[in-house]
Protein backbone atom coordinates (compact mmCIF):
# COMPACT_ATOMS: atom_id res chain seq x y z
CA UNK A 1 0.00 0.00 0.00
CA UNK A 2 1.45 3.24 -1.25
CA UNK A 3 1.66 6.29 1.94
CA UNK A 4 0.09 9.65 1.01
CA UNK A 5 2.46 12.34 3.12
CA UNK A 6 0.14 14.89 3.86
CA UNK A 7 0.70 18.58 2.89
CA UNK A 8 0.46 21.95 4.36
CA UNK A 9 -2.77 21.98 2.83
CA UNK A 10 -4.17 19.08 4.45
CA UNK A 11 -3.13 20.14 7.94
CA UNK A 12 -4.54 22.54 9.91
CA UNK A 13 -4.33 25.50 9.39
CA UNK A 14 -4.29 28.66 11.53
CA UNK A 15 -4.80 32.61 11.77
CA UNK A 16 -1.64 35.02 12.16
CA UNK A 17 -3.91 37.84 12.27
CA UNK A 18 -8.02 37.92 12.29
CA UNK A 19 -7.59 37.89 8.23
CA UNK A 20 -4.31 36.20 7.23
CA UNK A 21 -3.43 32.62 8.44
CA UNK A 22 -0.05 30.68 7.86
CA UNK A 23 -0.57 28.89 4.66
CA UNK A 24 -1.05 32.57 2.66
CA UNK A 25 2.13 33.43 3.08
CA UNK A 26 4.30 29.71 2.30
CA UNK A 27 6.06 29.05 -0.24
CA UNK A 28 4.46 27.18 -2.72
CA UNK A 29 6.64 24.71 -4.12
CA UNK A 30 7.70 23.47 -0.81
CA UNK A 31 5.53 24.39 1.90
CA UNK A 32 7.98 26.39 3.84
CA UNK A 33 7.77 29.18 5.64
CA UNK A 34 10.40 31.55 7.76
CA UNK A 35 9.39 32.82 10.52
CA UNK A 36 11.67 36.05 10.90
CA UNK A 37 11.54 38.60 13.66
CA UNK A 38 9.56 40.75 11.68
CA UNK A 39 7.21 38.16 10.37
CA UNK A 40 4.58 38.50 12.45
CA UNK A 41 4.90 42.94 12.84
CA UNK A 42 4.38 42.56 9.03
CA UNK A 43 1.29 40.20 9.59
CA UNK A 44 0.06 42.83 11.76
CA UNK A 45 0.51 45.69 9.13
CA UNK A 46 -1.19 43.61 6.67
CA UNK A 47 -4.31 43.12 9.07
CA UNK A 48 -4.27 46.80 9.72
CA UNK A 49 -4.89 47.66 6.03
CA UNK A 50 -7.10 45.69 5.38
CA UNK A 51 -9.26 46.71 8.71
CA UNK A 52 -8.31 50.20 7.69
CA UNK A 53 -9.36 49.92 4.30
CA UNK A 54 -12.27 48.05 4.15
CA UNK A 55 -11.46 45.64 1.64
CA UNK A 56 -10.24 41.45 1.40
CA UNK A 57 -6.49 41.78 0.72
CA UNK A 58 -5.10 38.89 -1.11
CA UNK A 59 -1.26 37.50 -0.95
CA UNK A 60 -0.17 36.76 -3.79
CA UNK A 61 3.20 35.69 -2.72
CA UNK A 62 5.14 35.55 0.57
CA UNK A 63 8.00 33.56 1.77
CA UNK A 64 10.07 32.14 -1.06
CA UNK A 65 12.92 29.10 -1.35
CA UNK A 66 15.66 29.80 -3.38
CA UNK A 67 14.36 27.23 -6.39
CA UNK A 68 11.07 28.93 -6.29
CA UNK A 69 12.46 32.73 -6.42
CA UNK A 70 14.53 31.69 -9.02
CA UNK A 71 11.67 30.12 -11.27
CA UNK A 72 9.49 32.87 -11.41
CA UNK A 73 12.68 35.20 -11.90
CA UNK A 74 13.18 36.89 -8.86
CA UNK A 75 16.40 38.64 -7.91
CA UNK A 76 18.97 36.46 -6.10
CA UNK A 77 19.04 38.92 -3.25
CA UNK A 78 15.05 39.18 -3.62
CA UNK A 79 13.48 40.10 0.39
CA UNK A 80 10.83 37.10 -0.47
CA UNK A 81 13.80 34.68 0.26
CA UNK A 82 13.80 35.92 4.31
CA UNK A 83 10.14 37.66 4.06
CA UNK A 84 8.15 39.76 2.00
CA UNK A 85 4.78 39.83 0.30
CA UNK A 86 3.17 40.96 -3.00
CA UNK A 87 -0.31 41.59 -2.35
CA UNK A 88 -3.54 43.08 -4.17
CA UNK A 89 -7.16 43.56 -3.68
CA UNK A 90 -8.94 40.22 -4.11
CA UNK A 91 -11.19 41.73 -6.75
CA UNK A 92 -8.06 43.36 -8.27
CA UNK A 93 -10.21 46.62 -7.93
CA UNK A 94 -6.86 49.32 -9.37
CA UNK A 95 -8.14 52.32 -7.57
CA UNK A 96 -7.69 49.71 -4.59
CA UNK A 97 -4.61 48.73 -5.67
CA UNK A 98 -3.17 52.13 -5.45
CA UNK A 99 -5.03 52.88 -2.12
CA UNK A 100 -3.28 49.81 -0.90
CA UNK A 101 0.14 51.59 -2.16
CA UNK A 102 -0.63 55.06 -0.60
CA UNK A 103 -1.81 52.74 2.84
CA UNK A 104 1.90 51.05 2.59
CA UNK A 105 3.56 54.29 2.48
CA UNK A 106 1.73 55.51 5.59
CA UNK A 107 2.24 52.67 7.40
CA UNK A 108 6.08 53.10 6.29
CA UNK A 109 6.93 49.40 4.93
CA UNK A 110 11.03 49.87 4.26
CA UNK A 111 11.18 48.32 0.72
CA UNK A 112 7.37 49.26 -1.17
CA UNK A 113 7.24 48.60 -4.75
CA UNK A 114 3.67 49.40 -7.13
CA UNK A 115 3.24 46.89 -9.83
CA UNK A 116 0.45 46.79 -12.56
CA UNK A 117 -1.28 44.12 -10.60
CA UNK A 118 0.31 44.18 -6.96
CA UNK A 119 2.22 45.98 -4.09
CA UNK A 120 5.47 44.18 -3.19
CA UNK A 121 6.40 45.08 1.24
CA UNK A 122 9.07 44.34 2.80
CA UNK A 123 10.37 45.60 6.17
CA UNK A 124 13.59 46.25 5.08
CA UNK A 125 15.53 48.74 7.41
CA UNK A 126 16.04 51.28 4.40
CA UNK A 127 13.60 52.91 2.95
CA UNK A 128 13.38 52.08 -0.76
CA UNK A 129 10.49 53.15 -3.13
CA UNK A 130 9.96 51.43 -6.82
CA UNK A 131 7.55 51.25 -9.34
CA UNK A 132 7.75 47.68 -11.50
């Protein structure tokens, strides 16, 4: 008889924040995640926009391993490999999108870039503004 390991997905799962739990912010290919010192300050600045904006914020992509950075072509120094996240509205809404930007700049992420279709954040201790 062939043994099924379970997956993240299969296990339990649980809430960081009221809004975001654990698995939105894994890596996909591997079902890791790195729980950094700033991890869960940048959970909490996630929940606080989207309590402050009024609106489901989705996560595109968090935590990354080095294969799966590489595959979808991030830099080799990318923040995703210790923590970040790319997120949008989850009715990718752009007027949303940008008040999700202008929300990230009050809240002061350190690294903030504005993509067509997301927001990267990072908590970087510089402060570094880009447009994708």
């Amino acid at each position: 008889m062939n043994r099924i390991e379970p997956s993240v997905q299969d296990a339990p799962n649980y809430y960081v924040t009221e809004h975001f739990m654990y698995s939105d912010f894994i890596c996909p290919c591997c079902d890791m995640l790195k729980i950094v010192p700033a991890f869960h300050r940048h959970a909490a600045l996630l929940e606080r926009m989207r309590r402050e904006l009024g609106f489901d914020i989705e996560v595109t992509s968090g935590y990354r391993c080095a294969a799966h950075n590489a595959a979808v072509g991030g830099s080799p120094r990318s923040w995703h490999l210790l923590f970040a996240t790319d997120v949008r509205p989850d009715d990718n809404d752009p007027f949303k999108l940008t008040a999700l930007y202008k929300m990230a700049l009050y809240l002061e992420f350190g690294g903030i870039g504005l993509y067509e279709a997301h927001v990267h954040l990072d908590l970087r201790p510089d402060t570094v503004r880009w447009r994708g």
